[in-house]
Structure formats: structure tokens, C-alpha cells
Protein backbone atom coordinates (compact mmCIF):
# COMPACT_ATOMS: atom_id res chain seq x y z
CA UNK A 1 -152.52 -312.39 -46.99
CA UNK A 2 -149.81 -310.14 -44.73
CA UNK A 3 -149.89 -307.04 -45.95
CA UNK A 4 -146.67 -305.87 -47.51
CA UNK A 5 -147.10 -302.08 -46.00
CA UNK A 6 -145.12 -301.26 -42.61
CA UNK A 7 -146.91 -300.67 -39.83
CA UNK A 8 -146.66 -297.45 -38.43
CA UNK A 9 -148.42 -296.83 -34.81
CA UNK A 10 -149.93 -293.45 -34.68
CA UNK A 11 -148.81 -290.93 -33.13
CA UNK A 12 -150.81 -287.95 -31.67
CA UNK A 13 -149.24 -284.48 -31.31
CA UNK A 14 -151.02 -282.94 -28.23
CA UNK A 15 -150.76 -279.10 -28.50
CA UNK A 16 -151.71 -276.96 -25.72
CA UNK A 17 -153.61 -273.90 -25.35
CA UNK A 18 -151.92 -270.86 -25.20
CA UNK A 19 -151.82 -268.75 -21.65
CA UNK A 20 -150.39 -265.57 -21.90
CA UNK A 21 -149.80 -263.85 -18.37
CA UNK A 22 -149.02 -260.01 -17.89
CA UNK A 23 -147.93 -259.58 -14.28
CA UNK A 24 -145.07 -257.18 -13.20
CA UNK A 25 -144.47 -259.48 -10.35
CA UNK A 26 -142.19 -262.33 -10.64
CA UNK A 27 -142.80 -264.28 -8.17
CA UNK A 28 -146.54 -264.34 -8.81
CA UNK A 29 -146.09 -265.25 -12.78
CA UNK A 30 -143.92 -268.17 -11.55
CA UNK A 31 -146.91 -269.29 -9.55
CA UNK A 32 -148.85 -268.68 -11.84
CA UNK A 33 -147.22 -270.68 -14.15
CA UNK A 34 -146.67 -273.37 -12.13
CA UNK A 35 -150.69 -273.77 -11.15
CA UNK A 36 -150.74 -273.83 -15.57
CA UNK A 37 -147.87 -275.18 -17.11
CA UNK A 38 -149.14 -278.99 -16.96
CA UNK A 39 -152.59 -277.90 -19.09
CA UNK A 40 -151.52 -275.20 -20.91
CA UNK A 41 -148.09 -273.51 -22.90
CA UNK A 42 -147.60 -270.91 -20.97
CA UNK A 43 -145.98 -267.69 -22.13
CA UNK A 44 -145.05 -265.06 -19.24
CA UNK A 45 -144.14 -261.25 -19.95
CA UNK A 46 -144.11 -257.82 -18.36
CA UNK A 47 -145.60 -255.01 -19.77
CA UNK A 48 -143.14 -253.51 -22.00
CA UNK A 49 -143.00 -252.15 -25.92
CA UNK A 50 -142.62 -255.41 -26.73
CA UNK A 51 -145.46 -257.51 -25.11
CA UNK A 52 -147.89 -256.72 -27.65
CA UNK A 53 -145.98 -258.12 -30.72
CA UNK A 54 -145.27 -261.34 -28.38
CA UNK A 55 -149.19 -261.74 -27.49
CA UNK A 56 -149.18 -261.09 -31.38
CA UNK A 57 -146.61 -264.07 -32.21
CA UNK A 58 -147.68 -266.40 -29.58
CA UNK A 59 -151.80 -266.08 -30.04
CA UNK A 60 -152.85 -267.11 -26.85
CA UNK A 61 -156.41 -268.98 -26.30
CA UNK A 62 -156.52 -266.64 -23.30
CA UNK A 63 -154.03 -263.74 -21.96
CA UNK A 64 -154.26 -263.11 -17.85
CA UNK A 65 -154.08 -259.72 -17.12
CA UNK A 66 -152.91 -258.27 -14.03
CA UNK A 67 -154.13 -255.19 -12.96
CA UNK A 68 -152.72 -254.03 -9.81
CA UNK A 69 -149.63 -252.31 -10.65
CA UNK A 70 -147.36 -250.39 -8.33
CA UNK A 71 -147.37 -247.05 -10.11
CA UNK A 72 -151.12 -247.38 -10.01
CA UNK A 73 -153.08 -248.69 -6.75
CA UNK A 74 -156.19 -248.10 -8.13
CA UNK A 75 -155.85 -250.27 -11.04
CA UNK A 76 -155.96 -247.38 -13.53
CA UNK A 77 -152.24 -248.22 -15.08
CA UNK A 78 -154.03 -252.15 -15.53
CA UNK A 79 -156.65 -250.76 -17.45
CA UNK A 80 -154.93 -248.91 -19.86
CA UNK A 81 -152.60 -251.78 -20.92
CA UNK A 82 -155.99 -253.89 -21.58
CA UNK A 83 -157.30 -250.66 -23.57
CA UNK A 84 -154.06 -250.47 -25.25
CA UNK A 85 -154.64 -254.56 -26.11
CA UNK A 86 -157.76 -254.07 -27.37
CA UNK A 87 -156.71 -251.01 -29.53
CA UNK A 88 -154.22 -253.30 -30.72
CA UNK A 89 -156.06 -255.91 -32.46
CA UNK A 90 -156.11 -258.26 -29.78
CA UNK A 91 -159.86 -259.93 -30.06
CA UNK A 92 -159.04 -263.01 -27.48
CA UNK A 93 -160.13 -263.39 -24.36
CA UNK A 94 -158.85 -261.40 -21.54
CA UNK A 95 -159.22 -262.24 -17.79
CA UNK A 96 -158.16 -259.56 -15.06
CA UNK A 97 -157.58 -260.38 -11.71
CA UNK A 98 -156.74 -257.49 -8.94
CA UNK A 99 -156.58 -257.04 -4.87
CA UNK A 100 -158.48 -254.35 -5.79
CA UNK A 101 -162.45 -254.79 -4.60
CA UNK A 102 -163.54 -251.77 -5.99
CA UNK A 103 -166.92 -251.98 -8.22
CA UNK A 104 -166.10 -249.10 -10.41
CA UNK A 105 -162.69 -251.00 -11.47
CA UNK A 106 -164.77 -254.24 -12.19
CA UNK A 107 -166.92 -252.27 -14.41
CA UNK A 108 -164.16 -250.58 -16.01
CA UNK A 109 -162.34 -253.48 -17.31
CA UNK A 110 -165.44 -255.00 -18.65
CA UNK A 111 -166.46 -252.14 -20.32
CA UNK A 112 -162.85 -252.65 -21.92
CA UNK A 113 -162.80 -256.03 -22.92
CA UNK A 114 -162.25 -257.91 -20.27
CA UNK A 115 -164.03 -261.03 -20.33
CA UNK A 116 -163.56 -262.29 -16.57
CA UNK A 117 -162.52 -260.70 -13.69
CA UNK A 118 -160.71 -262.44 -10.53
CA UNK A 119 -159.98 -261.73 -7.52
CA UNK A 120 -156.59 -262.54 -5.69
């Protein structure tokens, strides 16, 4: 016997990781976003007071990390805003990536949570 019960055709909701991507640059975070925005939701922010509730709210699967800043060449002013993550509560991953081939720097932001570290 036909069943008496609609038929419904399921539907999948595809939800996408989060990427959150600190980079003072612009033009770079539109790149960036545009090598990420067909795999992942992609948030994009600079570093300001605000940026850590917004890493807080959106709860990205990963946050990208830029650490070459202008006020600090050698990656020092990079490294504090992933200590300052890290003090924060964030426990995600965090990938760096820098111009900067230095060793010491590499070591530093492991040594501070990053998880990855690439190079531009």
C-alpha cells in the first residue's frame, strides 16, 4: 500500500570550518580569502581591542596569524598578539606565516602556541 506520509527529500546543511585571519594588510587578507572562501567561512580582522571577542564569537577550526607587522620587522609585535591569544583562552590552532626567515622567530612562536609556521 502507498504510504499516506509526504515525502520529504533530505536536505543536508553543509557547514564550513571556520578560518579566522589576522593580517594588517588588506590586500593580502582579500587574497587570502579568496584562496579560502570556497572550503572554508572565512572571517577576516585586524588586530584591534576587539579581535579577541570576535575569534571568541566566531570559534574558528583554525585562526592564521600574521606576524610581520610594520611597527615590528622582526616579528616581535606578531608574537605578542599570539601570546596575548593564548593568554586569552584561545586553545585552537594557530598557524603563523612571516617574510621573516629568522630561526629564533620560528622558535618563538612555537614556544607560544603556534601550531604551524609558513612562510610567504
Amino acid at each position: 500500500p502507498a504510504s499516506s506520509f509526504p515525502s520529504f527529500e533530505r536536505s543536508r546543511i553543509v557547514v564550513k570550518p571556520i578560518v579566522f585571519i589576522v593580517e594588517q594588510d588588506e590586500l593580502v587578507a582579500s587574497a587570502l580569502r579568496a584562496l579560502l572562501e570556497d572550503e572554508f567561512d572565512v572571517c577576516l580582522a585586524g588586530w584591534n581591542a576587539h579581535t579577541v571577542n570576535q575569534i571568541h564569537e566566531w570559534a574558528p577550526m583554525v585562526i592564521l596569524l600574521d606576524l610581520d607587522w610594520s611597527s615590528s620587522p622582526t616579528g616581535e609585535e606578531g608574537i605578542a598578539v599570539l601570546q596575548h591569544l593564548r593568554q586569552a583562552g584561545h586553545t585552537g590552532k594557530i598557524i603563523v606565516y612571516t617574510a621573516i626567515t629568522e630561526r629564533r622567530l620560528a622558535v618563538r612562536a612555537i614556544q607560544h602556541g603556534a601550531c604551524e609556521i609558513l612562510n610567504k
